[in-house]
Every structure is written in C-alpha cells, then in structure tokens.
Protein backbone atom coordinates (compact mmCIF):
# COMPACT_ATOMS: atom_id res chain seq x y z
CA UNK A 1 -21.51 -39.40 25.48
CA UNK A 2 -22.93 -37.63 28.59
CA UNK A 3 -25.68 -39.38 30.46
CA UNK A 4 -28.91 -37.79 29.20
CA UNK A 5 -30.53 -37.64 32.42
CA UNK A 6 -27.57 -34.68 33.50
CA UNK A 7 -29.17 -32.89 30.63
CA UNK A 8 -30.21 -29.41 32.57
CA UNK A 9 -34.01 -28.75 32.18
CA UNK A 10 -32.98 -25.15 31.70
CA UNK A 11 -31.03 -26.15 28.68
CA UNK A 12 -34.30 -26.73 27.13
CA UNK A 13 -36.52 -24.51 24.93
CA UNK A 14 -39.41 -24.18 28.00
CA UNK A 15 -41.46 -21.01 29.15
CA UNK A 16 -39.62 -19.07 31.61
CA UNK A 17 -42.68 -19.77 33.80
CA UNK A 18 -42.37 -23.06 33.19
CA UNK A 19 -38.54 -23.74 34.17
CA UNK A 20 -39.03 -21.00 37.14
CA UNK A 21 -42.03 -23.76 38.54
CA UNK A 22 -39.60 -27.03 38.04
CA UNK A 23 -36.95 -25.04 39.59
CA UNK A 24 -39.02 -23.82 42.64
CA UNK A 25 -39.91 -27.63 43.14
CA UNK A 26 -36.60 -28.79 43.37
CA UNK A 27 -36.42 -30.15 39.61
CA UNK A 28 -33.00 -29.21 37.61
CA UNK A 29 -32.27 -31.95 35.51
CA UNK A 30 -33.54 -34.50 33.13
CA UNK A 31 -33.59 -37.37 35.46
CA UNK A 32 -35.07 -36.07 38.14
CA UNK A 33 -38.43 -36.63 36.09
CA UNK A 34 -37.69 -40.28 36.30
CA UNK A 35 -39.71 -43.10 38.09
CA UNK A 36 -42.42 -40.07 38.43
CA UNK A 37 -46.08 -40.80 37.13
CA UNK A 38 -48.00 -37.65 35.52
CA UNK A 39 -50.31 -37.31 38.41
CA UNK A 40 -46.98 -37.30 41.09
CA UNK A 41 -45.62 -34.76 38.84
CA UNK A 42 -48.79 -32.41 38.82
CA UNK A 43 -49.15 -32.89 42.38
CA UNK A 44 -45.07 -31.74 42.77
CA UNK A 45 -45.58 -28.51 40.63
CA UNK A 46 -49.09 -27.70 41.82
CA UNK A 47 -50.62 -28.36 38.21
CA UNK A 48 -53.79 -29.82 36.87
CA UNK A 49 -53.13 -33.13 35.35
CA UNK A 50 -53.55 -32.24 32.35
CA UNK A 51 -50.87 -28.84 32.10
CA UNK A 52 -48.42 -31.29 34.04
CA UNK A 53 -48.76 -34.30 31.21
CA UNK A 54 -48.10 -31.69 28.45
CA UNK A 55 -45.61 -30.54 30.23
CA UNK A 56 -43.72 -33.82 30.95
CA UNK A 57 -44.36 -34.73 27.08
CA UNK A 58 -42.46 -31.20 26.20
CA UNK A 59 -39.50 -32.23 28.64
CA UNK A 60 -38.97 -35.51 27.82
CA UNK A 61 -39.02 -34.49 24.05
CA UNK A 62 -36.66 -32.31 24.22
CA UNK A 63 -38.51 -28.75 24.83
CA UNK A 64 -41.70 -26.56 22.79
CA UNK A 65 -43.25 -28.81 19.99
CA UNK A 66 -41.25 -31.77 20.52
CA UNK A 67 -37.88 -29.80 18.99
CA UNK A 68 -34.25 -30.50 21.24
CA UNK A 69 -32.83 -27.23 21.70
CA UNK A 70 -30.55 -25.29 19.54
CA UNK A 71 -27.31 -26.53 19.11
CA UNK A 72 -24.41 -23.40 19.32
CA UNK A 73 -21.90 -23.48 16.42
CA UNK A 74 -18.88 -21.32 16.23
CA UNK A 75 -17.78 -18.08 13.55
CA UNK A 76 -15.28 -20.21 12.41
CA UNK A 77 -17.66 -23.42 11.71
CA UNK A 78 -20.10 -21.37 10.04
CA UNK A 79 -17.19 -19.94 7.96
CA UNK A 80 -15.49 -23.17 6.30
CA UNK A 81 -19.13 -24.46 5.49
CA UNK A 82 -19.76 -21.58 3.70
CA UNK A 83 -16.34 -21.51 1.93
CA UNK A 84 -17.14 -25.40 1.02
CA UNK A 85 -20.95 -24.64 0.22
CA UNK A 86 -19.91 -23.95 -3.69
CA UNK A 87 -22.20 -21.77 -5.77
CA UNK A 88 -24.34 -21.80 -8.58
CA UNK A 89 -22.33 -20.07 -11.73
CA UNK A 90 -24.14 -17.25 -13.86
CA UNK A 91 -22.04 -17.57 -17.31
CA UNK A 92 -21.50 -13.66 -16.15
CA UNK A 93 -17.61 -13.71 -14.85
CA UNK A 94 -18.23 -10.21 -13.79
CA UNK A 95 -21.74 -10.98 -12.08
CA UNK A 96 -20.14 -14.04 -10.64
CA UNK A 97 -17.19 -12.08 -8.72
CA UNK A 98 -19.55 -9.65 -7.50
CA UNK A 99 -21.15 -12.48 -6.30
CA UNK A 100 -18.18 -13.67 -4.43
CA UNK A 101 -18.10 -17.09 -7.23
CA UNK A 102 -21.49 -17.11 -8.27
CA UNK A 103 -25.19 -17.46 -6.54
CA UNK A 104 -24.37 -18.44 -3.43
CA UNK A 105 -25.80 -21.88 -1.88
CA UNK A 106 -27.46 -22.26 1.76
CA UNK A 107 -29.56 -18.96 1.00
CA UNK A 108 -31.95 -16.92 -0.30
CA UNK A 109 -31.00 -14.80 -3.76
CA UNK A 110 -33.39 -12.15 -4.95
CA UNK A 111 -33.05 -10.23 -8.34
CA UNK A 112 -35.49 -7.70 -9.00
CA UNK A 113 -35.74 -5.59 -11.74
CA UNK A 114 -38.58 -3.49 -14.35
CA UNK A 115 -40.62 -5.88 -17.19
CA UNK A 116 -38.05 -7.04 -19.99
CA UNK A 117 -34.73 -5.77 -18.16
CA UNK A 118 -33.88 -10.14 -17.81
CA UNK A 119 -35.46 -11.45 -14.76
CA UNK A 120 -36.70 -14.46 -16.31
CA UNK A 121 -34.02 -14.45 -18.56
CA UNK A 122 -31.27 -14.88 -15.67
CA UNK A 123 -34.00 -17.14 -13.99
CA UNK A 124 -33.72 -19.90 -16.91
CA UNK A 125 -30.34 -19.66 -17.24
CA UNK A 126 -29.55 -20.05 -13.90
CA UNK A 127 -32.28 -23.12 -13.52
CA UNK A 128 -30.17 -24.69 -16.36
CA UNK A 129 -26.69 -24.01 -15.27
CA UNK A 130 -27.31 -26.26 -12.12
CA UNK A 131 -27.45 -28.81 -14.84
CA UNK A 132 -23.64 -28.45 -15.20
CA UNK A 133 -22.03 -31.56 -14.74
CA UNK A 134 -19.17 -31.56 -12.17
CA UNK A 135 -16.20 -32.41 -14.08
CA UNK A 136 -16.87 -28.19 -15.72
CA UNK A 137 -16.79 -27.59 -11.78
CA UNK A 138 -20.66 -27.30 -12.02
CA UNK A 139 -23.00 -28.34 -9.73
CA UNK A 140 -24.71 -31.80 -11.51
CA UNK A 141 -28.10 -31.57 -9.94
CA UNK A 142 -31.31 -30.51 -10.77
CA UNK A 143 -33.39 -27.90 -10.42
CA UNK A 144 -37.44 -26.69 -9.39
CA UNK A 145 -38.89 -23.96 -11.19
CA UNK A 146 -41.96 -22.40 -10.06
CA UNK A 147 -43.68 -20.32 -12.19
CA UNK A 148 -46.63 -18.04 -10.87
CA UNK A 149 -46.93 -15.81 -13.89
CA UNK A 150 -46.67 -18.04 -16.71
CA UNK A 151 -43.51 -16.81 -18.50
CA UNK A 152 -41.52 -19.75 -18.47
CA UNK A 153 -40.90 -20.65 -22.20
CA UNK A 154 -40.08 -24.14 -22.87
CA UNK A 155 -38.63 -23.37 -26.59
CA UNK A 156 -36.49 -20.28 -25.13
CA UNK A 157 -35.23 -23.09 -22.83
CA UNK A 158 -34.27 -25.43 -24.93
CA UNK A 159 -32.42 -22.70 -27.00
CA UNK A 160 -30.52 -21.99 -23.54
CA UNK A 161 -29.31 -25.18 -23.03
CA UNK A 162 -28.11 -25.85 -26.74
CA UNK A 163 -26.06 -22.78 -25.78
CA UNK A 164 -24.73 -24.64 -22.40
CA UNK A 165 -24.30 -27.65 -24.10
CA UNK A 166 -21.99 -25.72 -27.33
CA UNK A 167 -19.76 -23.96 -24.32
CA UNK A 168 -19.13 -27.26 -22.41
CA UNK A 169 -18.19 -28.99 -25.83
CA UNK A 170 -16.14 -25.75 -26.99
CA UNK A 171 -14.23 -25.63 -23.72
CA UNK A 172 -13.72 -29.40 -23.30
CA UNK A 173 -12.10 -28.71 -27.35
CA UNK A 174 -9.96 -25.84 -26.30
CA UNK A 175 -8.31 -27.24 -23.19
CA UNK A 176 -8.09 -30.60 -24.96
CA UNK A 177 -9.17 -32.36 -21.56
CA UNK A 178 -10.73 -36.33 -22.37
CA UNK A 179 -12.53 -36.02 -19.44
CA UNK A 180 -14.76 -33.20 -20.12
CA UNK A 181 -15.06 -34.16 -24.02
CA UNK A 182 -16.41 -37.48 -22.90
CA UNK A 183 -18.96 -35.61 -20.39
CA UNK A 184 -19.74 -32.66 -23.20
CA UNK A 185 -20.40 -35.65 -25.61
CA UNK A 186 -22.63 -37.72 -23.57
CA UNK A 187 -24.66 -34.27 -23.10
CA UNK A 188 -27.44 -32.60 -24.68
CA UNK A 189 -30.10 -30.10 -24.54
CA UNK A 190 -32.85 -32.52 -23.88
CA UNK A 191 -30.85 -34.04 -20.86
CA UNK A 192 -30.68 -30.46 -19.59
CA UNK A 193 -34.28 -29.91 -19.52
CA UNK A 194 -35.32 -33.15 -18.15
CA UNK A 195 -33.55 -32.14 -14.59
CA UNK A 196 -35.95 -29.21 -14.87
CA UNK A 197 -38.93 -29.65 -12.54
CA UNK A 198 -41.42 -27.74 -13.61
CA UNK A 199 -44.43 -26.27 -11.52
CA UNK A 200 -46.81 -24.16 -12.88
CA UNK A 201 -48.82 -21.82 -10.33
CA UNK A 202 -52.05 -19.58 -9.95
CA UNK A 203 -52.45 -17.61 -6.72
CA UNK A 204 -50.75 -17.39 -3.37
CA UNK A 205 -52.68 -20.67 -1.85
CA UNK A 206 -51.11 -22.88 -4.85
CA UNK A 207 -47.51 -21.50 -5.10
CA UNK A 208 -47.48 -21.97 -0.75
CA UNK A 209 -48.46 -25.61 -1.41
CA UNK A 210 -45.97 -25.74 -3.92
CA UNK A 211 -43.25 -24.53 -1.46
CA UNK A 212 -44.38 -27.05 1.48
CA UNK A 213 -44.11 -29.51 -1.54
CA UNK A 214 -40.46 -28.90 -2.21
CA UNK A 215 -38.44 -31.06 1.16
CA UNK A 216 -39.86 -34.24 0.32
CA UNK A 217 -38.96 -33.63 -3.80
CA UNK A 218 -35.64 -32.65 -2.74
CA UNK A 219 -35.15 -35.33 -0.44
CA UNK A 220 -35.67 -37.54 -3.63
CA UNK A 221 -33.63 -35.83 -6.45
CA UNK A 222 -30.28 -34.43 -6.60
CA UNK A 223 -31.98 -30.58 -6.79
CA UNK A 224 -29.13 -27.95 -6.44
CA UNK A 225 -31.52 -24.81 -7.12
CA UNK A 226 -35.03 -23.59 -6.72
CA UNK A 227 -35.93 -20.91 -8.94
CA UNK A 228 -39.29 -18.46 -8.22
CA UNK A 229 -40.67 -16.73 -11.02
CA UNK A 230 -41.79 -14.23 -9.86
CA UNK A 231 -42.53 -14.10 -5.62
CA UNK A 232 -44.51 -10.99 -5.79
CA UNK A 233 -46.94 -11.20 -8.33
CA UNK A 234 -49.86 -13.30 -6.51
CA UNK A 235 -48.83 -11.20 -3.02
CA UNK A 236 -48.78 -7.43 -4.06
CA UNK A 237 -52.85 -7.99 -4.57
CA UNK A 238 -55.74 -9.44 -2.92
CA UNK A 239 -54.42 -9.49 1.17
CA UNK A 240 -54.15 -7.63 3.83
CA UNK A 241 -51.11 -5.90 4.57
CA UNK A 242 -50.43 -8.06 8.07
CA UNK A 243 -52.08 -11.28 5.96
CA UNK A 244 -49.38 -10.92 3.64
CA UNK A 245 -46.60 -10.25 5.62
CA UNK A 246 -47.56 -13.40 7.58
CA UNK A 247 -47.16 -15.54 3.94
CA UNK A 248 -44.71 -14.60 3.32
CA UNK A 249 -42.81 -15.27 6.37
CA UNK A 250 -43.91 -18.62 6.31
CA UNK A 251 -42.19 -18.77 2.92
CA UNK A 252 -39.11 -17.42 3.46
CA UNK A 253 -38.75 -19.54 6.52
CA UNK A 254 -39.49 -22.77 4.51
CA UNK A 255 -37.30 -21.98 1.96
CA UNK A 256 -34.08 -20.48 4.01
CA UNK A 257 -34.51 -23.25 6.38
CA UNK A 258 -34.32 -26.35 2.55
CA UNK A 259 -31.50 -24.03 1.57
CA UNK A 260 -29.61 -24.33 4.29
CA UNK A 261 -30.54 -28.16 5.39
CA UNK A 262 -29.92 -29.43 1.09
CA UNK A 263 -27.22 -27.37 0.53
CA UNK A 264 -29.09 -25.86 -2.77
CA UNK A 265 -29.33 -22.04 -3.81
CA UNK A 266 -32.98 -20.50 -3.99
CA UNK A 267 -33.36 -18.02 -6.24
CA UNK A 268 -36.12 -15.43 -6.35
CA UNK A 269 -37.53 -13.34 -8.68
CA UNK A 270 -39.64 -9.84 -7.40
CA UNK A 271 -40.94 -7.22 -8.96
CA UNK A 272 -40.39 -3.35 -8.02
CA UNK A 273 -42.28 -0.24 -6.77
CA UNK A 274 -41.45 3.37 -6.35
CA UNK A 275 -39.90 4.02 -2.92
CA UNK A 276 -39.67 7.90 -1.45
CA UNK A 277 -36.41 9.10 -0.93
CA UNK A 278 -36.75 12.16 1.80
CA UNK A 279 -33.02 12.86 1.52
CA UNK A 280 -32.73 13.43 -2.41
CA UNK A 281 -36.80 14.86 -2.63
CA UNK A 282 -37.42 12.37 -5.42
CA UNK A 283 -38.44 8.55 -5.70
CA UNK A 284 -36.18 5.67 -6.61
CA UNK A 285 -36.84 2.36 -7.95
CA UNK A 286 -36.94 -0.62 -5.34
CA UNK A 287 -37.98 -4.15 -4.85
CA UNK A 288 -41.28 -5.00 -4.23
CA UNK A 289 -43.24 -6.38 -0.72
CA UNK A 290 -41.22 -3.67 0.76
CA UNK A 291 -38.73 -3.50 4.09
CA UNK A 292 -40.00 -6.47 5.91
CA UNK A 293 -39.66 -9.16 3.06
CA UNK A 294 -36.01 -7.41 2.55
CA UNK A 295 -35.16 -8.53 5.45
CA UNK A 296 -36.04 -12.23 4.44
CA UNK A 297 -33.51 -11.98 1.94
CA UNK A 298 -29.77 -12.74 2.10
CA UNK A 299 -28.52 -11.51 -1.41
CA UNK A 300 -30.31 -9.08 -3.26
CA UNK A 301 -29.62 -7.48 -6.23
CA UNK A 302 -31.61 -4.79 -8.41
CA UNK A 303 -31.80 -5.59 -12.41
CA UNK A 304 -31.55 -2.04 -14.52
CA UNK A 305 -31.09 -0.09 -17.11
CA UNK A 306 -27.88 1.95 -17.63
CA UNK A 307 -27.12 3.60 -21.07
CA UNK A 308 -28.90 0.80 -23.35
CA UNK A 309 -27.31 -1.64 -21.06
CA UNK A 310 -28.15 -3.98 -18.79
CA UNK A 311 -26.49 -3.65 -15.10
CA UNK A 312 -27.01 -6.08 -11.91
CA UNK A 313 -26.45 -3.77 -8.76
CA UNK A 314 -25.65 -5.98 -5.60
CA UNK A 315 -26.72 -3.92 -2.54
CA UNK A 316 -27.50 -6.90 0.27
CA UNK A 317 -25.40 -9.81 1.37
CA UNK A 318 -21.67 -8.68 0.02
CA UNK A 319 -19.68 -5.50 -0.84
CA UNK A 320 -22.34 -3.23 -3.25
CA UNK A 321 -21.15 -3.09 -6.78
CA UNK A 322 -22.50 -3.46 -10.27
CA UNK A 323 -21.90 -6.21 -13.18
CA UNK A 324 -22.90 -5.23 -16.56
CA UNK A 325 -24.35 -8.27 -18.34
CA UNK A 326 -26.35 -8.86 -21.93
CA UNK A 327 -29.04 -11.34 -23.28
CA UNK A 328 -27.92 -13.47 -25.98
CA UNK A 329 -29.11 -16.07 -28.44
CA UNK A 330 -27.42 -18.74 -26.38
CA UNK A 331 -28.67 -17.06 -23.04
CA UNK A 332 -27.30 -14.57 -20.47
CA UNK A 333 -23.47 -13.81 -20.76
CA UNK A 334 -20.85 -10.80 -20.15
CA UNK A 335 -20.93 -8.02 -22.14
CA UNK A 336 -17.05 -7.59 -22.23
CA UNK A 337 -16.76 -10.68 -24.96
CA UNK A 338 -19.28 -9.00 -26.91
CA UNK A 339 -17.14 -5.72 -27.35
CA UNK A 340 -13.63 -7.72 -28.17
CA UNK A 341 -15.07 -10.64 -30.13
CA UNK A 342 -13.32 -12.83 -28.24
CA UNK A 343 -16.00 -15.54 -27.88
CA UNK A 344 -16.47 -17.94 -31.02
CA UNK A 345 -19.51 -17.79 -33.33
CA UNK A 346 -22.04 -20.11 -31.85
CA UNK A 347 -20.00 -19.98 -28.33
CA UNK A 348 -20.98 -18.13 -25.11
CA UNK A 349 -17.61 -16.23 -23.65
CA UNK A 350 -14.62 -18.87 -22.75
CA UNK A 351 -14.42 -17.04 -19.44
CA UNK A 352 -18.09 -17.25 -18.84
CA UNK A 353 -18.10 -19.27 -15.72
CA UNK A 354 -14.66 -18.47 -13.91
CA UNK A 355 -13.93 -17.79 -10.65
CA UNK A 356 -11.59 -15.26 -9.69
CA UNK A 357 -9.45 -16.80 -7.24
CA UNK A 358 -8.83 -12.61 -5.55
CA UNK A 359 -12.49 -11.88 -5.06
CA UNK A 360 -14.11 -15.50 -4.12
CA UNK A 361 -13.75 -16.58 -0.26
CA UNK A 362 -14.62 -20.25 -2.23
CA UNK A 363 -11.70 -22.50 -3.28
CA UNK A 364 -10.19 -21.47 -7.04
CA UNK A 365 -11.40 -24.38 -9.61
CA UNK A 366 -8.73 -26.38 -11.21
CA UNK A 367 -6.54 -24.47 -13.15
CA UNK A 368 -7.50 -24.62 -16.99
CA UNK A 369 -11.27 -25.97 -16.27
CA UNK A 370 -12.69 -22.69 -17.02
C-alpha cells in the first residue's frame, strides 16, 4: 500500500482556490502538512487561523465534508457488476425481456401510467415477488413499501401472494425438483407479507423522513426492493416550482445512491400530465414532475391503454419496446397464457418468471427452474 503521505493534495476534492494557494506555498502532498501546527500553517498560506484550521481538517480528512475523493472504476468493472446485480422478476416473461431479465437492481425504476391502468397493481406484485426464495432463482429478501396515497390493500395482498405461493408449489410439482417442493412447502402467504415493511405516508415532509429512514432499515434486514406508491402525489401541489425540484433531488439522490450501495431495486410509482407535442400539433400523455425528475430516473416506462389492453412501453434505460400484460385474480401476469390456456386453473403462467437467455445481458437461470 502506498505511503499516505505521497497522496497528492490535488488528488483531493478541494476548491481550485484552495489547491492553487497550497501549491503557490510550496505544498503538493499529504505529508508536507506534517509536524505543522494550525497557526504555522495559516501563517504559510497567508490565512486567518481560523480558514487555515478548516482547511487542514478538510485535507487531512480526505477533501470537502470530510469525504476521500472519488475512486475511478473502469467500463468493464461497471459492466460485470451489473451483469451479476440480478433483477427483480415481474411474473410478465414479456415485460421481463423488455426489461433485459426483470426490474433491474442498483437503480431507479419508474412506471407511470392513468388511474386504474395497474400501477399499484404491478407495485404489490413486485413488493411481493422479492419475497421469492432463491432456490425459484428469486431474490429472498424483503421489501419497503411506502405508501403516500393510501391505496395499498392488505387483503388484495394477501390474495397476491396465495397466487405466488400456488406458482412456486405448481412449478416445484411440474419439474419434480425436492428442493423447491421442500421450499414451496415451508411457504405461505402470511410469510410473504411479513417481509413487507409497510409505511404509511401524508405529505412531502413525512414520505422525505421516510426515505432518510430507509439506510439504517436496510442495513438491518435483507430488503431487496423499495417500492413508492405513488412519488408525485404530495409534490405536484403545495411548492414552488424550484422548492420542489430541490425535494426531489434530494430524493432521488438518497435513493439511487441505497440502490446502488444495497444492491436492491427501487421502484417508483408517478402519475402523468399532458405534455405539448409542437411536431405532431397535439398533446401526448407523459409522466408527471416533468423533464428534470426524468432525468433522475434510470428506467422508465409508461403504463397504457391499447385496444382494451394493458401495454408497458419502455422508453428510458434500454432499447424502447412494449410488453402487453393483464391483471389477474392471482396478480399481474402475461397476457399470452391467457389466450392459449396454457396456465392451470388456480396457476399464474408456467413461464411467468423466465429469463430469456437472447435478450438478458444477466446469466440464464438453471435450466428447468422456470
């Protein structure tokens, strides 16, 4: 390990005015700070006492706010840890290769979509599914659902996961595996639920707190997945335009930054507006909180309508495409095992959490777990 005292002082996250004054007085490491007193150090830079102590503190701590400076990582690094990341399965096979495998981990997913299209729909099942236990190639961890509007329904919940729990037991039946009958057997809707962490929100100031709650829960439990139901509805009213912004940047931030640091998927609900569209004279449907809070986003797909059925259009974070998808009894599945009959009465679609091996950039599961 290199001395730390070689450590260059312009390596550090300083002012420019800053590491243009320690360079002017002849400082251009680490150790040349050491043996020197605060007042020898003001007196070498010319600075009050006080401006030179804060300034030593910030050096010796590693730069601005006591943070060491960024640590560059290559393509390739950031590549094979996505590959590895895993994602969260939607019991949609066709939603789930648009997806690249499913909801992706170490980032921010955001469906939007008009009242009763699924949003909170998808939002349970997706909550629930990170209940999967590994040995079905799921996740096994838990989950924090935030609610800010109050739709969360406990009973539609539980009928959810009785309709996880009857797929895992039908496919650990069909590929005859001991493994994943013993795992389906031990498993039941009630277990489901009770990785569920439930928070139930008012306004902006609570579902915040909420958020600068989440690290030290997740540094506790095995959570996989935060779900936000819905991120718009206690911003679009009630704040300035810059006031908001600002919120929501802190938000985003906190969340991208315990996505990416736990390894867990956050997934975001919004609500949508009218948006102008100068080209085509006319107005088309988009999320809500507008460009900016796009931005904050790194998946985002747009819930519709299309002919009676439902449609998830991916626009943000892979190649744009659409999944068709329906709500069920046991929850949100595909709508192609609808038209065949091909899944069992009382069973979601065999295929329903699959990964196609030619569309995800994620290792294939083991052959006959899905």
């Amino acid at each position: 390990m290199a001395n730390a005292g070689s450590t260059p002082l312009e390596s550090l996250p300083l002012p420019p005015s800053a590491l243009a004054k320690l360079a002017e007085a002849g400082f251009g490491a680490l150790g040349d700070l050491e043996g020197l007193s605060p007042a020898e150090f003001a007196a070498e830079l010319q600075l009050s006492l006080e401006a030179a102590t804060k300034l030593m503190v910030e050096i010796r701590s590693g730069g601005i706010g006591g943070q060491p400076a960024p640590v560059p990582r290559s393509a390739l690094e950031l590549l094979a840890e996505e590959r590895s990341a895993g994602c969260l399965a939607t019991f949609v096979p066709e939603l789930d290769a648009l997806l690249g495998g499913g909801v992706p981990l170490r980032m921010i997913t955001e469906f939007s979509g008009v009242a009763g299209v699924g949003k909170t729909q998808l939002a349970m099942q997706l909550a629930l599914d990170a209940r999967i236990p590994a040995v079905f190639n799921g996740l096994a961890g838990e989950c924090i659902y935030i609610d800010t509007e109050g739709s969360f329904m406990v009973e539609r919940a539980m009928q959810i996961a009785d309709g996880i729990v009857s797929h895992l037991r039908y496919m650990a039946q069909r590929d005859e595996c001991a493994e994943q009958m013993a795992a389906a057997a031990a498993l039941d809707a009630s277990a489901l639920l009770d990785g569920i962490h439930y928070y139930r929100v008012h306004d902006a100031a609570e579902l915040l707190a909420a958020v600068r709650a989440l690290p030290a829960l997740v540094a506790s439990r095995p959570i996989r997945a935060v779900v936000v139901d819905s991120v718009a509805f206690h911003f679009r009213y009630g704040e300035t335009y810059g006031r908001r912004q600002q919120l929501l940047s802190q938000m985003a931030t906190s969340l991208t930054d315990l996505a990416s640091r736990s390894n867990l998927a956050v997934v975001l609900v919004n609500h949508v507006t009218m948006k102008a569209d100068p080209k085509a004279d006319a107005a088309a449907v988009a999320p809500a909180l507008g460009e900016a809070w796009a931005h904050m986003c790194g998946v985002q797909l747009l819930l519709q309508w299309h002919g009676g059925v439902r449609h998830a259009t991916l626009y943000k974070g892979r190649a744009p495409g659409s999944a068709a998808f329906r709500v069920c009894d046991e929850g949100v599945r595909s709508c192609a095992a609808a038209r065949t009959g091909a899944e069992p009465a009382g069973h979601s679609d065999g295929r329903g959490l699959k990964r196609p091996a030619e569309v995800s950039t994620r290792p294939p599961p083991p052959q006959g777990m899905w």
